[in-house]
N, C-alpha and C. Protein backbone atom coordinates (compact mmCIF):
# COMPACT_ATOMS: atom_id res chain seq x y z
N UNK A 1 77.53 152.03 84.07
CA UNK A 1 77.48 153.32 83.46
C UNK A 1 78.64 153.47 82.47
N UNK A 2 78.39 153.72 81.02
CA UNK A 2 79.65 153.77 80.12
C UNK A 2 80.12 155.40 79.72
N UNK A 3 80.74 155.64 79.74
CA UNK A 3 81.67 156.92 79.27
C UNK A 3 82.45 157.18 78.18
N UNK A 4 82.37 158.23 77.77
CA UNK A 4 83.61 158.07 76.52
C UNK A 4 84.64 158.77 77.07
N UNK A 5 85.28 158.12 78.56
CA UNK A 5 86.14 158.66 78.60
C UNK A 5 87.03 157.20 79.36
N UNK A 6 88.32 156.67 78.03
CA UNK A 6 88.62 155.41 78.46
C UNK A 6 89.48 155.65 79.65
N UNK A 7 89.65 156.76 80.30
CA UNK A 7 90.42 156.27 81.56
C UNK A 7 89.78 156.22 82.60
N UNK A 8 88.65 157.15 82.71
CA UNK A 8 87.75 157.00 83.62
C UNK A 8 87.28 155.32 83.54
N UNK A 9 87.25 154.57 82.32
CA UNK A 9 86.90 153.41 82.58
C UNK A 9 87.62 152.46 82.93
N UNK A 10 89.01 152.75 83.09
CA UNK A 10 89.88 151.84 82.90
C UNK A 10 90.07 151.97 84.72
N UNK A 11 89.63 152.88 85.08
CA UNK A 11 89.82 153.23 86.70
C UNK A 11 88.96 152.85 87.58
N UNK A 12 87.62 152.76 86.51
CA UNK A 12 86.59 151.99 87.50
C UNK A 12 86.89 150.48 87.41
N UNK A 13 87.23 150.14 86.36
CA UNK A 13 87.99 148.01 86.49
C UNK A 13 88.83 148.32 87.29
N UNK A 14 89.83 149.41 87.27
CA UNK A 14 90.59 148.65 88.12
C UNK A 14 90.09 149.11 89.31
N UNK A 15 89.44 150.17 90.07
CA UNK A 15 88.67 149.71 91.35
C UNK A 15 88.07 148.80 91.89
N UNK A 16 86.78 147.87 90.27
CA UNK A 16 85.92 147.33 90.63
C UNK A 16 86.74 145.72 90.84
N UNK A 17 87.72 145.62 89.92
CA UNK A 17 88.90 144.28 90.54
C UNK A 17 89.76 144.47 92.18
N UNK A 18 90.37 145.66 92.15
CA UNK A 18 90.64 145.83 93.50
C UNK A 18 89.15 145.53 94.74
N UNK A 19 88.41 145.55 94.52
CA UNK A 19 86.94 145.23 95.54
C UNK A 19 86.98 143.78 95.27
N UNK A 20 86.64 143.28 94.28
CA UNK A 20 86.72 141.66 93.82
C UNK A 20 88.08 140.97 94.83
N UNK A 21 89.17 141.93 94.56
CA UNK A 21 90.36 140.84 95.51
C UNK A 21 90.11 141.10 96.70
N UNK A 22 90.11 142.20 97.72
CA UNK A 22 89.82 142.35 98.77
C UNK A 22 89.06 141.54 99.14
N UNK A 23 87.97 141.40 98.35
CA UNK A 23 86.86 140.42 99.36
C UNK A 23 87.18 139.06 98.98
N UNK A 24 87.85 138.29 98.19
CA UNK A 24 88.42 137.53 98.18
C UNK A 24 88.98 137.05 99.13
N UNK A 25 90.29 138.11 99.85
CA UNK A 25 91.29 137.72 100.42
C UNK A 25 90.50 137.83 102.07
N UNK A 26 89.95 138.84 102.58
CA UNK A 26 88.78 138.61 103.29
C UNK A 26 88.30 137.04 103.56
N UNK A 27 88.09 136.46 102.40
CA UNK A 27 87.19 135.03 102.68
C UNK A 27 88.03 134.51 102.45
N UNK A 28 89.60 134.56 102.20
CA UNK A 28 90.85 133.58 102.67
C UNK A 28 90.78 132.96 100.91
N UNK A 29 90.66 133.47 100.00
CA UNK A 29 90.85 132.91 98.69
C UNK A 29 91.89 133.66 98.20
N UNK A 30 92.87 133.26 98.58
CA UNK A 30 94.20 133.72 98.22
C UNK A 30 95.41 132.74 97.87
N UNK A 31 96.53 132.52 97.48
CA UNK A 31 98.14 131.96 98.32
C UNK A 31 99.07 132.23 98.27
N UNK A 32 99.16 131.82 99.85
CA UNK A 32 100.29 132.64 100.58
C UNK A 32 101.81 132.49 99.06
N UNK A 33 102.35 133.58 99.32
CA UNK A 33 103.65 133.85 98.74
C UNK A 33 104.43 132.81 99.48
N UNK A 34 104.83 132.27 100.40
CA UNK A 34 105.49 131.31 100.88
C UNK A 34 104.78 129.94 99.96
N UNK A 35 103.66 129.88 99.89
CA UNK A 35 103.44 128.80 99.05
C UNK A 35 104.00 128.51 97.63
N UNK A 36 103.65 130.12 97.15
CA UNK A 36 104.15 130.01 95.77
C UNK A 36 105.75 130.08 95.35
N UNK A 37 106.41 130.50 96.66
CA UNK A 37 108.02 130.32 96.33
C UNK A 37 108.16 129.02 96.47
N UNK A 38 107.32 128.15 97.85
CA UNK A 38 108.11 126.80 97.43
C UNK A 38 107.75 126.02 96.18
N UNK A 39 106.50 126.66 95.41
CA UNK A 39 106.16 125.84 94.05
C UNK A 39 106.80 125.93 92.93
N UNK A 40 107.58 127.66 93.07
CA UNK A 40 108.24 127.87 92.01
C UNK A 40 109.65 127.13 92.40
N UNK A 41 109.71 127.43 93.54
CA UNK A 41 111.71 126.51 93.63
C UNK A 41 111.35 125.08 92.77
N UNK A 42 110.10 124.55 93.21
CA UNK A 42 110.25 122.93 92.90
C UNK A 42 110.51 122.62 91.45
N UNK A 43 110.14 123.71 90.34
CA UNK A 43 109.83 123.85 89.16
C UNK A 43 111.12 123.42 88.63
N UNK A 44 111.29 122.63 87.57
CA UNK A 44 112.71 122.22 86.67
C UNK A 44 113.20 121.06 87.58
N UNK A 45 112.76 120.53 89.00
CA UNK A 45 113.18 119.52 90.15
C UNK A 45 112.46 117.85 89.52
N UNK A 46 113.26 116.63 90.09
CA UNK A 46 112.35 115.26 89.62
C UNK A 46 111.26 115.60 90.33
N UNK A 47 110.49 116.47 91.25
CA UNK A 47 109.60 116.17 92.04
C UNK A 47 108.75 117.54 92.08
N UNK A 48 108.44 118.38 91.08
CA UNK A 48 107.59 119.42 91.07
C UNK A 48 106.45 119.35 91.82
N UNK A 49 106.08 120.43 92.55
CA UNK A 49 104.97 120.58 93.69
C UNK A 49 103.85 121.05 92.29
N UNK A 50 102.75 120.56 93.28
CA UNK A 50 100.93 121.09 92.21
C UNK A 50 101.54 122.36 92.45
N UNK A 51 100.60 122.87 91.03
CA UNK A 51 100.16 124.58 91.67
C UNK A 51 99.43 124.75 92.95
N UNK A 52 99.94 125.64 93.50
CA UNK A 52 99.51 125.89 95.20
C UNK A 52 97.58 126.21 94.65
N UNK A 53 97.03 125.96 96.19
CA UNK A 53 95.93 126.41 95.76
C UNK A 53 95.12 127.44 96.88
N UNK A 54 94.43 128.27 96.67
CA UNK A 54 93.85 129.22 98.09
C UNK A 54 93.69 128.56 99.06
N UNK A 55 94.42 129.12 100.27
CA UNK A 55 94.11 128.91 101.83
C UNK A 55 95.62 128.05 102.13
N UNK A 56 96.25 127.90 100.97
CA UNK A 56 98.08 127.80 101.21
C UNK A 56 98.65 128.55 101.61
């Protein structure tokens, strides 16, 4: 449904993304913040970690 009213639209993305992550994180497609601190520490190191990936 479109509106000419851009905040009303800008409120339904960002609802309809907030539903998108929830159910995401629900089905475990997420990573953990502990993952991504140890990826970022590794960063600038001889031995950089992959980018973490969901269910880290």
């Amino acid at each position: 449904m479109e509106t000419d009213n851009p905040d009303h639209d800008r409120e339904a993305e960002k609802n309809e993304a907030t539903r998108r992550a929830l159910a995401e994180a629900d089905a475990g497609l997420f990573i953990s913040g502990e993952a991504v601190k140890a990826w970022a520490a590794s960063l600038g190191t001889d031995h950089p970690l992959p980018l973490p990936e969901p269910g880290q």
